[in-house]
N, C-alpha and C. Protein backbone atom coordinates (compact mmCIF):
# COMPACT_ATOMS: atom_id res chain seq x y z
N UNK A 1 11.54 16.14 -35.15
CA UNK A 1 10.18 15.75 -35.46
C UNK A 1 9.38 16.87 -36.11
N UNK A 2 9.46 18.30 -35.58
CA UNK A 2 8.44 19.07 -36.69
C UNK A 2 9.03 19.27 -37.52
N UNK A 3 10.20 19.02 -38.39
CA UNK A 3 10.75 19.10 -39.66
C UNK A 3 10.06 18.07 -40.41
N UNK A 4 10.12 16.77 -39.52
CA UNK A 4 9.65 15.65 -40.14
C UNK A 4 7.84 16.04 -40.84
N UNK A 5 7.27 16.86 -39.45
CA UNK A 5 6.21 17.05 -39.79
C UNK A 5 5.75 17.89 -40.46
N UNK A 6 6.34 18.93 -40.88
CA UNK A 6 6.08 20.18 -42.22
C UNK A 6 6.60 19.17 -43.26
N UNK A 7 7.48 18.34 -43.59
CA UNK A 7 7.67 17.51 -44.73
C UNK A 7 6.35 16.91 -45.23
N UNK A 8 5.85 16.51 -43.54
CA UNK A 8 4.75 15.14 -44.01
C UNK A 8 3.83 15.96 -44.39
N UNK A 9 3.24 17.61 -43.87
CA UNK A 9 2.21 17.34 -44.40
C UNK A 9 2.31 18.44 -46.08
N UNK A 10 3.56 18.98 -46.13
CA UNK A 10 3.38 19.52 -47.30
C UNK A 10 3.38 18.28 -48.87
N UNK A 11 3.71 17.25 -48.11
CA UNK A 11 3.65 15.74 -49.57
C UNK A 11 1.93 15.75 -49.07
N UNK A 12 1.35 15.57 -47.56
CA UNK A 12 0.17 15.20 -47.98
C UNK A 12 -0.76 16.38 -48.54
N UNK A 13 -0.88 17.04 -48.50
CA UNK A 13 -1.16 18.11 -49.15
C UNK A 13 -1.03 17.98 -50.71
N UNK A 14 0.01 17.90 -51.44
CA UNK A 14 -0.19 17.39 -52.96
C UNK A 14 -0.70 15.92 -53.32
N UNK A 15 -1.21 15.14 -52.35
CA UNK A 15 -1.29 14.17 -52.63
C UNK A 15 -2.65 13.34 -52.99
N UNK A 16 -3.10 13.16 -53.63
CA UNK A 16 -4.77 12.61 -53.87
C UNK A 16 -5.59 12.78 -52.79
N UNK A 17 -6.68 13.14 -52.44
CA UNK A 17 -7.22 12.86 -51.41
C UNK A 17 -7.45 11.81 -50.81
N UNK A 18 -7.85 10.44 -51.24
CA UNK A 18 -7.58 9.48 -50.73
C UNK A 18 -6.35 9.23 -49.75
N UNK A 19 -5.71 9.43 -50.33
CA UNK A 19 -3.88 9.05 -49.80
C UNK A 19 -3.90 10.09 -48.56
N UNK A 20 -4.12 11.29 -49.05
CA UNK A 20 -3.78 12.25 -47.99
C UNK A 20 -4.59 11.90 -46.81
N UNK A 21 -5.74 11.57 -46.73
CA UNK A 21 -6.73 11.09 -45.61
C UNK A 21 -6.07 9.72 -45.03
N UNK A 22 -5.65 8.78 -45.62
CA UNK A 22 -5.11 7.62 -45.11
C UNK A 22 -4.16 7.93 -44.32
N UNK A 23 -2.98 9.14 -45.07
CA UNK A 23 -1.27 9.54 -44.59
C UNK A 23 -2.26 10.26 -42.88
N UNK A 24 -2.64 10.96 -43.12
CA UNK A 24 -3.35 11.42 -41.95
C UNK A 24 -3.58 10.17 -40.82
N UNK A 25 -4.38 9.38 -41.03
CA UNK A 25 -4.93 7.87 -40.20
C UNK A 25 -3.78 7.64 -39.69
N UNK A 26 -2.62 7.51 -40.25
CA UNK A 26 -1.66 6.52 -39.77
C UNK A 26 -0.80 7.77 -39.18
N UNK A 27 -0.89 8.94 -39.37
CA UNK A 27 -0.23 9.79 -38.17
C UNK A 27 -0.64 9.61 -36.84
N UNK A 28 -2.25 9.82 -37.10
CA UNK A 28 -2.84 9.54 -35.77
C UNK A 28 -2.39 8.74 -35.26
N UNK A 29 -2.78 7.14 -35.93
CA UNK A 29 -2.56 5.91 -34.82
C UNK A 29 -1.04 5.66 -34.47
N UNK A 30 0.09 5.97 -35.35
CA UNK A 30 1.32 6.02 -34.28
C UNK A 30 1.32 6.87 -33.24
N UNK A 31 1.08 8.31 -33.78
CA UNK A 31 1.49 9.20 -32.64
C UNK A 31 0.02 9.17 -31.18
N UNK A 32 -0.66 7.98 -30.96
CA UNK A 32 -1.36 7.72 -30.18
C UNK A 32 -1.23 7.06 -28.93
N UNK A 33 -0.18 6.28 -28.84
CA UNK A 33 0.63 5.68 -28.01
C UNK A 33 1.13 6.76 -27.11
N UNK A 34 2.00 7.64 -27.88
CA UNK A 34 2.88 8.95 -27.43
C UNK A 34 1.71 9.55 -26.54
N UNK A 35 0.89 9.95 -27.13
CA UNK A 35 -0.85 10.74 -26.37
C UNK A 35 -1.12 10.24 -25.52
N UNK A 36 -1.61 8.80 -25.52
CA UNK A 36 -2.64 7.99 -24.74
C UNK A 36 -1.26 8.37 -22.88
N UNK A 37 0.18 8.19 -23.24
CA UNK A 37 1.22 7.98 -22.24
C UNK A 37 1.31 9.40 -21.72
N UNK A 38 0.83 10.49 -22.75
CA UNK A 38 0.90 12.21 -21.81
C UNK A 38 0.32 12.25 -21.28
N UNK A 39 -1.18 11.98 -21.44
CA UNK A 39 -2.57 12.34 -21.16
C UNK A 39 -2.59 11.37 -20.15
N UNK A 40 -2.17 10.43 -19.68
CA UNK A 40 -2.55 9.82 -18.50
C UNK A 40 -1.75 10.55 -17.16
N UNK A 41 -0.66 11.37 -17.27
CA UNK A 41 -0.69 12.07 -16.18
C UNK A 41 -1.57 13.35 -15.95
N UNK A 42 -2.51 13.34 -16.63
CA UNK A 42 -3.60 14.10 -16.41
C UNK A 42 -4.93 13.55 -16.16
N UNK A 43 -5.42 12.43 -16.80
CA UNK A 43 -6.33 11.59 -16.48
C UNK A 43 -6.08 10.24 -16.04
N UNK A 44 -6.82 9.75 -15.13
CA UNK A 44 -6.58 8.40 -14.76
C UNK A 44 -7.98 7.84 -15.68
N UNK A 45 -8.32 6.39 -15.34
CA UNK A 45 -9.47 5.89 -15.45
C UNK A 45 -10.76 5.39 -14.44
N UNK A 46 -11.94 5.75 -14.38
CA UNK A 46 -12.66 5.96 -13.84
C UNK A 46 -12.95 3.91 -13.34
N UNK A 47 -12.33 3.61 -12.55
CA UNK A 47 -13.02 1.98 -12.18
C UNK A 47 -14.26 1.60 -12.43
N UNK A 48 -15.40 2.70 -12.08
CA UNK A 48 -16.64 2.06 -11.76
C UNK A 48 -17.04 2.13 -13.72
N UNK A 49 -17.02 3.43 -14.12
CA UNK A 49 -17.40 4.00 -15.60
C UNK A 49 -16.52 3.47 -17.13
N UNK A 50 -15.69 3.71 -16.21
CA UNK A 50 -14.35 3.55 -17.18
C UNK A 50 -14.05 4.78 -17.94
N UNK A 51 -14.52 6.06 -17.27
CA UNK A 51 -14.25 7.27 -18.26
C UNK A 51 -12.96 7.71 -17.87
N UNK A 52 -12.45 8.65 -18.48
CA UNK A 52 -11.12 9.34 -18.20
C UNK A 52 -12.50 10.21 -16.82
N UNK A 53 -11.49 10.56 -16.02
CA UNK A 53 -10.94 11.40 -14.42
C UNK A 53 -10.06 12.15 -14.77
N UNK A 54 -10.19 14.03 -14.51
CA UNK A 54 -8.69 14.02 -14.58
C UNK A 54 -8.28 13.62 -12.75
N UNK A 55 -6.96 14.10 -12.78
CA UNK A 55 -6.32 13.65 -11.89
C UNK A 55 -5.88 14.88 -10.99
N UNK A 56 -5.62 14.74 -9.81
CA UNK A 56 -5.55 15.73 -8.86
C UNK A 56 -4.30 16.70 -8.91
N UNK A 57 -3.61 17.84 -9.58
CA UNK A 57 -2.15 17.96 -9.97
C UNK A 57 -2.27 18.92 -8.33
N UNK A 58 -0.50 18.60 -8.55
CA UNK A 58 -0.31 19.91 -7.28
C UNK A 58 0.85 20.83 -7.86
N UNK A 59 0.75 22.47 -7.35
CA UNK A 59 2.02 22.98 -7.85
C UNK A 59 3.32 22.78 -6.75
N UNK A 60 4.25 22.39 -7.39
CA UNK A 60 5.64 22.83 -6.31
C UNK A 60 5.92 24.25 -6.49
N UNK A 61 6.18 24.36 -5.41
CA UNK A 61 6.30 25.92 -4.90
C UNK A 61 7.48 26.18 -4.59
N UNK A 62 8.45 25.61 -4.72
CA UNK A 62 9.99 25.83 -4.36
C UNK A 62 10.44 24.73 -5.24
N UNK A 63 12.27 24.91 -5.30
CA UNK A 63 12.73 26.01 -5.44
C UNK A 63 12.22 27.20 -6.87
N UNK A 64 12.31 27.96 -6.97
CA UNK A 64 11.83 29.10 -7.38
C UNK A 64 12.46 29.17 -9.11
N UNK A 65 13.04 27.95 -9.22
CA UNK A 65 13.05 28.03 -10.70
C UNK A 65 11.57 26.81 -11.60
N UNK A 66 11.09 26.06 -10.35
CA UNK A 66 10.04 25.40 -10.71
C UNK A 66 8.42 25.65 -10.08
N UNK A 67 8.64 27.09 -9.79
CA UNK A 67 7.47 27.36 -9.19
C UNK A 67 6.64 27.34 -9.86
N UNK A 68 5.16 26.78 -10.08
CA UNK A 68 4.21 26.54 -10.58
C UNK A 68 4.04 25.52 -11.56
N UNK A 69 4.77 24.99 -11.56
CA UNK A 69 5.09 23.44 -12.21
C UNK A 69 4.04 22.60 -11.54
N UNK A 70 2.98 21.62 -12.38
CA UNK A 70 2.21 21.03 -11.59
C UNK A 70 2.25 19.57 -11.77
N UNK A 71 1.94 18.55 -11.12
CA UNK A 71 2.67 17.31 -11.39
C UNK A 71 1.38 16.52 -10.44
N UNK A 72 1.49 15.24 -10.90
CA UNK A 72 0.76 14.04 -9.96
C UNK A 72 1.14 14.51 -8.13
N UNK A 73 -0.38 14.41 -7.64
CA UNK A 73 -0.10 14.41 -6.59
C UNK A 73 1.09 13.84 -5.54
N UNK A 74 1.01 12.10 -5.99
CA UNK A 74 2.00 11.26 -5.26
C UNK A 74 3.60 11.49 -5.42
N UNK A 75 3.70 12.25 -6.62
CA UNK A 75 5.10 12.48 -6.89
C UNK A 75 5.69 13.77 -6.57
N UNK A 76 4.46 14.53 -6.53
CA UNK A 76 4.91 16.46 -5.67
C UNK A 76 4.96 16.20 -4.32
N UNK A 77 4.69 15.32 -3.73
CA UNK A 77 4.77 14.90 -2.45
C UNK A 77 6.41 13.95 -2.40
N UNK A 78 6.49 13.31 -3.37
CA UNK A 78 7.72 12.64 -3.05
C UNK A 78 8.76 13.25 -3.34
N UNK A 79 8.75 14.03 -4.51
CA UNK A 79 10.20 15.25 -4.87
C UNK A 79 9.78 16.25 -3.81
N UNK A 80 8.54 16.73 -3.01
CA UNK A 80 9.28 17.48 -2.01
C UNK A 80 9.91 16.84 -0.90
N UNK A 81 9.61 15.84 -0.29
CA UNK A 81 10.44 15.65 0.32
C UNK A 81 11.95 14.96 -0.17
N UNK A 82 12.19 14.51 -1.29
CA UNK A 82 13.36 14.25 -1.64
C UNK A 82 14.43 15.89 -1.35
N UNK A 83 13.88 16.76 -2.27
CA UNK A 83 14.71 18.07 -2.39
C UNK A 83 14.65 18.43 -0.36
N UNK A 84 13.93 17.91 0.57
CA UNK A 84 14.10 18.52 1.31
C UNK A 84 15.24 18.10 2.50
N UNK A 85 15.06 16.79 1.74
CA UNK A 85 16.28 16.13 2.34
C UNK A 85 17.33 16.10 2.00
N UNK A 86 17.41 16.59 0.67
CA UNK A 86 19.06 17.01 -0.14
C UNK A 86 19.45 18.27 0.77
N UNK A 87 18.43 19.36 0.94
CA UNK A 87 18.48 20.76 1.47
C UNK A 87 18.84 20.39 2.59
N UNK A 88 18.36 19.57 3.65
CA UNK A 88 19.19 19.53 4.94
C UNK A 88 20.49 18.76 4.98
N UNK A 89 20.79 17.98 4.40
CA UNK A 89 21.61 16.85 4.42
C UNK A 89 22.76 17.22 3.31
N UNK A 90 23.05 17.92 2.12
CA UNK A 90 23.73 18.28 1.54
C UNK A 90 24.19 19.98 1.69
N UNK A 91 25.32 20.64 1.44
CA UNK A 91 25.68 21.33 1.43
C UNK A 91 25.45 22.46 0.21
N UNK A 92 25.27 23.66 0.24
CA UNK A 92 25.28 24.24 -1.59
C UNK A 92 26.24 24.01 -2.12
N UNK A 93 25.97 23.74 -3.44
CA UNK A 93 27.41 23.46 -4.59
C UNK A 93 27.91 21.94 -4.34
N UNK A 94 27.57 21.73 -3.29
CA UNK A 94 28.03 19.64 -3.40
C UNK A 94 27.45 19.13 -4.01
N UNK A 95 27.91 18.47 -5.11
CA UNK A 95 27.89 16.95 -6.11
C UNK A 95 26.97 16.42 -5.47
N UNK A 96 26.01 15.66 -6.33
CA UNK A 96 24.95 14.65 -6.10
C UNK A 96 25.58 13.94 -7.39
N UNK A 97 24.77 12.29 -7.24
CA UNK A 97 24.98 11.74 -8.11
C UNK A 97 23.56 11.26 -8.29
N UNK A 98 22.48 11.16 -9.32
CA UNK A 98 21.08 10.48 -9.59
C UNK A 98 21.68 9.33 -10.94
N UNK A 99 20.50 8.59 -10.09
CA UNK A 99 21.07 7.40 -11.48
C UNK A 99 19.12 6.49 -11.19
N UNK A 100 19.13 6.11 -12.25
CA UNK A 100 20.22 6.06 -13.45
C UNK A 100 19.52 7.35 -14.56
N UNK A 101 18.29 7.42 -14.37
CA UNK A 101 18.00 9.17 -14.97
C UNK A 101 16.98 10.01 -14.54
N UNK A 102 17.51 11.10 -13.81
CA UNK A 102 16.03 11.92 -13.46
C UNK A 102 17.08 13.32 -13.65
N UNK A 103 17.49 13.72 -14.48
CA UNK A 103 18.20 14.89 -14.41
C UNK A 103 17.80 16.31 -13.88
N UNK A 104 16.25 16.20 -13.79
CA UNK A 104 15.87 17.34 -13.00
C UNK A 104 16.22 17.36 -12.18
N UNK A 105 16.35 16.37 -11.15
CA UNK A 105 16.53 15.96 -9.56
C UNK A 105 17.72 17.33 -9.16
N UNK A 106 18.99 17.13 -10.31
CA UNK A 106 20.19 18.00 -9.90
C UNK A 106 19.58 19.71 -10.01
N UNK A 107 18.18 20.02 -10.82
CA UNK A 107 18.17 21.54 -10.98
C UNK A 107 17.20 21.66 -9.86
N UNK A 108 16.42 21.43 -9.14
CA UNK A 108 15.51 21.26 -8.29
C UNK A 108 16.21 21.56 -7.02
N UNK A 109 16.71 20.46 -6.86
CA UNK A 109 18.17 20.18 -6.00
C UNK A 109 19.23 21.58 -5.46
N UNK A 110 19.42 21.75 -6.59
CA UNK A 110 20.65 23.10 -7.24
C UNK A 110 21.68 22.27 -6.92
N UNK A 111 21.99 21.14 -7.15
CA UNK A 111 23.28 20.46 -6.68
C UNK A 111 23.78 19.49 -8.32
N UNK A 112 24.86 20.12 -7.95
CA UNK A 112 25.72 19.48 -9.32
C UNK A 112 25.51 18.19 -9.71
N UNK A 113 26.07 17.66 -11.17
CA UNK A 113 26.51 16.28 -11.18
C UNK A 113 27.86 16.32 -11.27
N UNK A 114 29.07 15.59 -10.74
CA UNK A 114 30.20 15.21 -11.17
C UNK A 114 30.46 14.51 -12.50
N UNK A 115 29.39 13.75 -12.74
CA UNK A 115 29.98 13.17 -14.33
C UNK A 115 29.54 14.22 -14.86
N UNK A 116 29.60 13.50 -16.08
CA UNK A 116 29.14 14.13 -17.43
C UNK A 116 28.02 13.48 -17.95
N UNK A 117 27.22 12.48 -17.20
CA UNK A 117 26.48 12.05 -17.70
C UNK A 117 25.10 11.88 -17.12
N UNK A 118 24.26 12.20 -17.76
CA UNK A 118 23.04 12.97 -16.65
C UNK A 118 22.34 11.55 -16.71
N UNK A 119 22.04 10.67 -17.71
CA UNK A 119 21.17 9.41 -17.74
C UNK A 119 22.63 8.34 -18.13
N UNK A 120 22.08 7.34 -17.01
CA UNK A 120 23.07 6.08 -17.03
C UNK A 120 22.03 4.94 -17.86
N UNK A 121 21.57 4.72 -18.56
CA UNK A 121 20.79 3.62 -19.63
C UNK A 121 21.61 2.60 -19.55
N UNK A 122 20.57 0.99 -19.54
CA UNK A 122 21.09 -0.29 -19.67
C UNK A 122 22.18 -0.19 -21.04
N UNK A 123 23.28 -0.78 -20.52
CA UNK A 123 23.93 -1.00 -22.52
C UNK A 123 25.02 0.14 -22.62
N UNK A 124 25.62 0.72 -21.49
CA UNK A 124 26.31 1.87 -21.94
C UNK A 124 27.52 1.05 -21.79
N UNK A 125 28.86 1.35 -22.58
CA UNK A 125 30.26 0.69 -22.84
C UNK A 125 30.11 0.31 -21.26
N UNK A 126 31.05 -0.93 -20.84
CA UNK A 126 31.69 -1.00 -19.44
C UNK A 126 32.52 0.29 -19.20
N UNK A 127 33.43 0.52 -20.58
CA UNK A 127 34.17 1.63 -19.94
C UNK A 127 33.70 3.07 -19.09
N UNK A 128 32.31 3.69 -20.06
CA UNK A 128 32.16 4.39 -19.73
C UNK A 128 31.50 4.06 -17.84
N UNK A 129 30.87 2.89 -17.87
CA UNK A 129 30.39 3.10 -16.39
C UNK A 129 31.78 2.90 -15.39
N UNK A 130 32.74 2.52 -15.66
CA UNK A 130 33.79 2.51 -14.75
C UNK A 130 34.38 3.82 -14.65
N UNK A 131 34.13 4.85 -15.42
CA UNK A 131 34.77 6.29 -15.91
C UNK A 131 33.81 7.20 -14.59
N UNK A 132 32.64 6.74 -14.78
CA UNK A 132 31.37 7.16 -14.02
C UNK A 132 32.01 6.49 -12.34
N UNK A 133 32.50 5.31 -12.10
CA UNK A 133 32.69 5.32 -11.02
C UNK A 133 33.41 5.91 -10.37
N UNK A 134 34.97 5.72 -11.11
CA UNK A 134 36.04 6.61 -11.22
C UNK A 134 35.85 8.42 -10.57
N UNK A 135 34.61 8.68 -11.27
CA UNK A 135 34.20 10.10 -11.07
C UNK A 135 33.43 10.09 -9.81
N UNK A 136 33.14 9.10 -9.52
CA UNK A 136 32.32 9.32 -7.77
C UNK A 136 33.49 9.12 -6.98
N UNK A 137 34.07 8.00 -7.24
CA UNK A 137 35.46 8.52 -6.22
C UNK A 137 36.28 9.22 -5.89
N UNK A 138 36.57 9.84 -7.14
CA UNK A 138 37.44 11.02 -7.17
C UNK A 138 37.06 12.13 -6.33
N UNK A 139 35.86 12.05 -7.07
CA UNK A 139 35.04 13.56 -6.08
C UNK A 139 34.97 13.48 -4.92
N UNK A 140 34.82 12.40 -4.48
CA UNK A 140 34.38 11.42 -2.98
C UNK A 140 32.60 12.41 -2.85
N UNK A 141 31.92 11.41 -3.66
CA UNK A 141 30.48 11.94 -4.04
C UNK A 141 29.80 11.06 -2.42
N UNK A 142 29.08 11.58 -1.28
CA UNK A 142 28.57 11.32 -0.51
C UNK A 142 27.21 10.90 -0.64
N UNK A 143 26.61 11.30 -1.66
CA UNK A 143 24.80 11.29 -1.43
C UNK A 143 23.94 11.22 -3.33
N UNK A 144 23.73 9.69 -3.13
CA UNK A 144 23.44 9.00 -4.82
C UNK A 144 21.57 9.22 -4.93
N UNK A 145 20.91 9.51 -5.46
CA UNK A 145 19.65 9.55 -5.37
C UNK A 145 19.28 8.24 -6.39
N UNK A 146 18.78 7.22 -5.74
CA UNK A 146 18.33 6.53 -6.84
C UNK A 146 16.91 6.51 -7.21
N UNK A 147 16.70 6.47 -8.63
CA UNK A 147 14.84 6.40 -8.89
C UNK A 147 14.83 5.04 -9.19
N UNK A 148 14.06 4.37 -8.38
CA UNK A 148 13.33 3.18 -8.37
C UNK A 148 12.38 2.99 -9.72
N UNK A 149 11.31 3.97 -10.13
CA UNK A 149 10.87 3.86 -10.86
C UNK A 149 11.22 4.06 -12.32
N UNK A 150 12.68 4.84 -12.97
CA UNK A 150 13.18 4.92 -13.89
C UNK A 150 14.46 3.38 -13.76
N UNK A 151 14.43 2.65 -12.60
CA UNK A 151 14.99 1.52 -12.78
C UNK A 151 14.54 0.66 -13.10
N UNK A 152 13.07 0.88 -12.73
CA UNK A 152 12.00 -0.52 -13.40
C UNK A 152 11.61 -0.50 -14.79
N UNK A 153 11.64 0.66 -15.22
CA UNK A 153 11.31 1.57 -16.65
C UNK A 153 12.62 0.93 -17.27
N UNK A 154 13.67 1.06 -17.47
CA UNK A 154 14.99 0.61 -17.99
C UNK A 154 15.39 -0.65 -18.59
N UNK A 155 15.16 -1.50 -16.55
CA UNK A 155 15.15 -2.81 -16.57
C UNK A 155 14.17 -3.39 -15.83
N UNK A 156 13.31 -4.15 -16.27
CA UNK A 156 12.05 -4.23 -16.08
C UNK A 156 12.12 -5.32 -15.28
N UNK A 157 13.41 -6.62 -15.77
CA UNK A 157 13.41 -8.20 -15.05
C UNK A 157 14.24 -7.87 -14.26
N UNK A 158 15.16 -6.77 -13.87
CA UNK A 158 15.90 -6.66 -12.82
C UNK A 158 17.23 -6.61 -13.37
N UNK A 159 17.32 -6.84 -14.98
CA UNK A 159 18.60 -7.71 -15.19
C UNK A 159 19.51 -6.32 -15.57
N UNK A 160 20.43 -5.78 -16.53
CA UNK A 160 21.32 -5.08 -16.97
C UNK A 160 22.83 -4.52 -16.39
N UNK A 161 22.70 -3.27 -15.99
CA UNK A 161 23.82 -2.41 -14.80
C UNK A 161 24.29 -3.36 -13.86
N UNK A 162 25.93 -4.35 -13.88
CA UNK A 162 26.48 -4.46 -12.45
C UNK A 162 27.35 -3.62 -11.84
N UNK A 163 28.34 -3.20 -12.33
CA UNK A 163 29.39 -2.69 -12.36
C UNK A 163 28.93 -1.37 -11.22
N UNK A 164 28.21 -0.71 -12.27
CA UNK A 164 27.68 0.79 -11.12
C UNK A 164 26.89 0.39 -9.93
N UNK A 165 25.50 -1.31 -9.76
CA UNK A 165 25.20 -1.53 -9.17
C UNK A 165 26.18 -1.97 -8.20
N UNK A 166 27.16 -2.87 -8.39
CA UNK A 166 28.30 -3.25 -7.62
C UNK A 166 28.35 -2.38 -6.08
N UNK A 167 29.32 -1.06 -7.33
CA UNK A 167 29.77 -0.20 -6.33
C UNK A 167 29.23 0.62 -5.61
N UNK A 168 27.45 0.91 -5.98
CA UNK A 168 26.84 1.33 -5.04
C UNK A 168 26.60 0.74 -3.92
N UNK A 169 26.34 -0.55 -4.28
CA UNK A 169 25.76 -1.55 -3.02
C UNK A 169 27.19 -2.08 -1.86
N UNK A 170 28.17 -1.52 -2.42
CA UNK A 170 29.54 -1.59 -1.49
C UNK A 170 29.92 -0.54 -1.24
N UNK A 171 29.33 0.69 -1.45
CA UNK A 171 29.94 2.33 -1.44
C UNK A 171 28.95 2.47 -0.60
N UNK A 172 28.08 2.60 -0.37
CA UNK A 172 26.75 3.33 0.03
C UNK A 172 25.81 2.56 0.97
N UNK A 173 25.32 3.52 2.05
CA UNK A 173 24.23 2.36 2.61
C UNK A 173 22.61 3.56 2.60
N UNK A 174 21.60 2.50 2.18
CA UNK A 174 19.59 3.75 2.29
C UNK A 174 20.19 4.19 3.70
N UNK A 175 19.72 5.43 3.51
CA UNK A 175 19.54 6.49 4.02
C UNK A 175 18.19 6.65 4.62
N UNK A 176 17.46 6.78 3.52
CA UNK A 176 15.80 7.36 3.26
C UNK A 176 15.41 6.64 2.08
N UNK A 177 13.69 7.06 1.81
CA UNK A 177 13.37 6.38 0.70
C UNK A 177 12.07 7.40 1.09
N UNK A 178 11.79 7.69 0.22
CA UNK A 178 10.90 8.60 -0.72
C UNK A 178 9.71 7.97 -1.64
N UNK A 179 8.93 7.19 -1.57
CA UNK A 179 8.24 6.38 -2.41
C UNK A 179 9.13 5.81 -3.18
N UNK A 180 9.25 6.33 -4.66
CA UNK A 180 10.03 5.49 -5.59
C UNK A 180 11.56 5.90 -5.68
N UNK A 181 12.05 7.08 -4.89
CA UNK A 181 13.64 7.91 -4.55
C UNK A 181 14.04 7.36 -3.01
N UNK A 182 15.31 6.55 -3.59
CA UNK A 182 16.30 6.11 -2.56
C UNK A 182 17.24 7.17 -2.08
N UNK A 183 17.37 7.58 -1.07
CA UNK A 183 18.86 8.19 -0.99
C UNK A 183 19.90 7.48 -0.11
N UNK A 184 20.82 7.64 -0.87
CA UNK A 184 21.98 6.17 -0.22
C UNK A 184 22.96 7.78 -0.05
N UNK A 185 23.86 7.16 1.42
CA UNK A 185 24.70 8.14 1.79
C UNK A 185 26.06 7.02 1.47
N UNK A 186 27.37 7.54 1.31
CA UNK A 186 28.57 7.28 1.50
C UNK A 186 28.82 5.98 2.99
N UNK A 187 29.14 4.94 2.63
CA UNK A 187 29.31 4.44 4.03
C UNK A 187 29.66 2.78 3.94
N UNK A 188 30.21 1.99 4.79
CA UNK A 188 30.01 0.63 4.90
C UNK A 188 28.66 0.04 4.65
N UNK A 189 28.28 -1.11 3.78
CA UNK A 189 27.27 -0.95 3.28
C UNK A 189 26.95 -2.79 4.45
């Protein structure tokens, strides 16, 4: 994208003023969507006013490669206790598996992935998700973190992933739940 964007603006730059002011307009209003979706984890909207609020951030303070990282209240509250339950309940250096994508989860964590594949997205070959199962068994992977909310984000009607859903829901039984983070342990389900 900033290749794209030293292209765009060295054409608008030679370009009539008219044009160049328009090429401008229509940067804005695409890349506004992108904005309006950053800026709301910083501002909410005011109910009574309707103004932007910002929003309350908190820093995580551990582990010590994300110290001062600041994030929505409801969710520094839910990744700490997620990581704190990996920390008691997992071992150092043991495999986690997160699905279908929060790849931080594993650096936070400090706990590996066994695949190779950090985001599981609706639409990936069958093969590859059977390769992915393949790789939890092998490993004999004990402890799956699922995000609820990157599942609704994905698949919105519920519909896509069986195969990996399958074998979780026959591999694994909740554990815990974390607001929108499941943790399913290894077990008769």
């Amino acid at each position: 994208a900033p290749i794209l964007l030293v292209v765009g603006a060295v054409a608008l730059s030679q370009a009539p003023r008219w044009l160049a002011v328009a090429g401008l307009a229509l940067i804005v209003l695409a890349a506004a969507p992108s904005l309006y979706l950053r800026a709301s984890q910083y501002y909410t909207t005011d109910p009574e006013t309707g103004w932007p609020t910002r929003t309350w951030l908190l820093a995580l303070e551990r582990p010590p490669i994300a110290r001062g990282f600041r994030m929505d209240v409801g969710m520094t509250w839910q990744l700490r206790d997620l990581l704190d339950e990996l920390e008691r309940d997992t071992a150092p250096g043991e495999a986690i598996f997160v699905y279908p994508s929060e790849p931080l989860v594993y650096v936070l964590a400090d706990r590996p992935n066994p695949t190779r594949y950090s985001h599981v997205y609706p639409g990936l070959p069958t093969a590859v998700v059977q390769q992915i199962v393949a790789t939890l068994e092998q490993t004999n992977v004990m402890t799956v973190v699922v995000s609820d909310g990157w599942l609704d984000y994905w698949r919105p009607n519920g519909g896509g992933e069986t195969v990996l859903d399958d074998y979780l829901r026959t591999r694994f039984t909740e554990a815990q739940r974390f607001g929108v983070y499941r943790v399913l342990r290894r077990g008769a389900a």
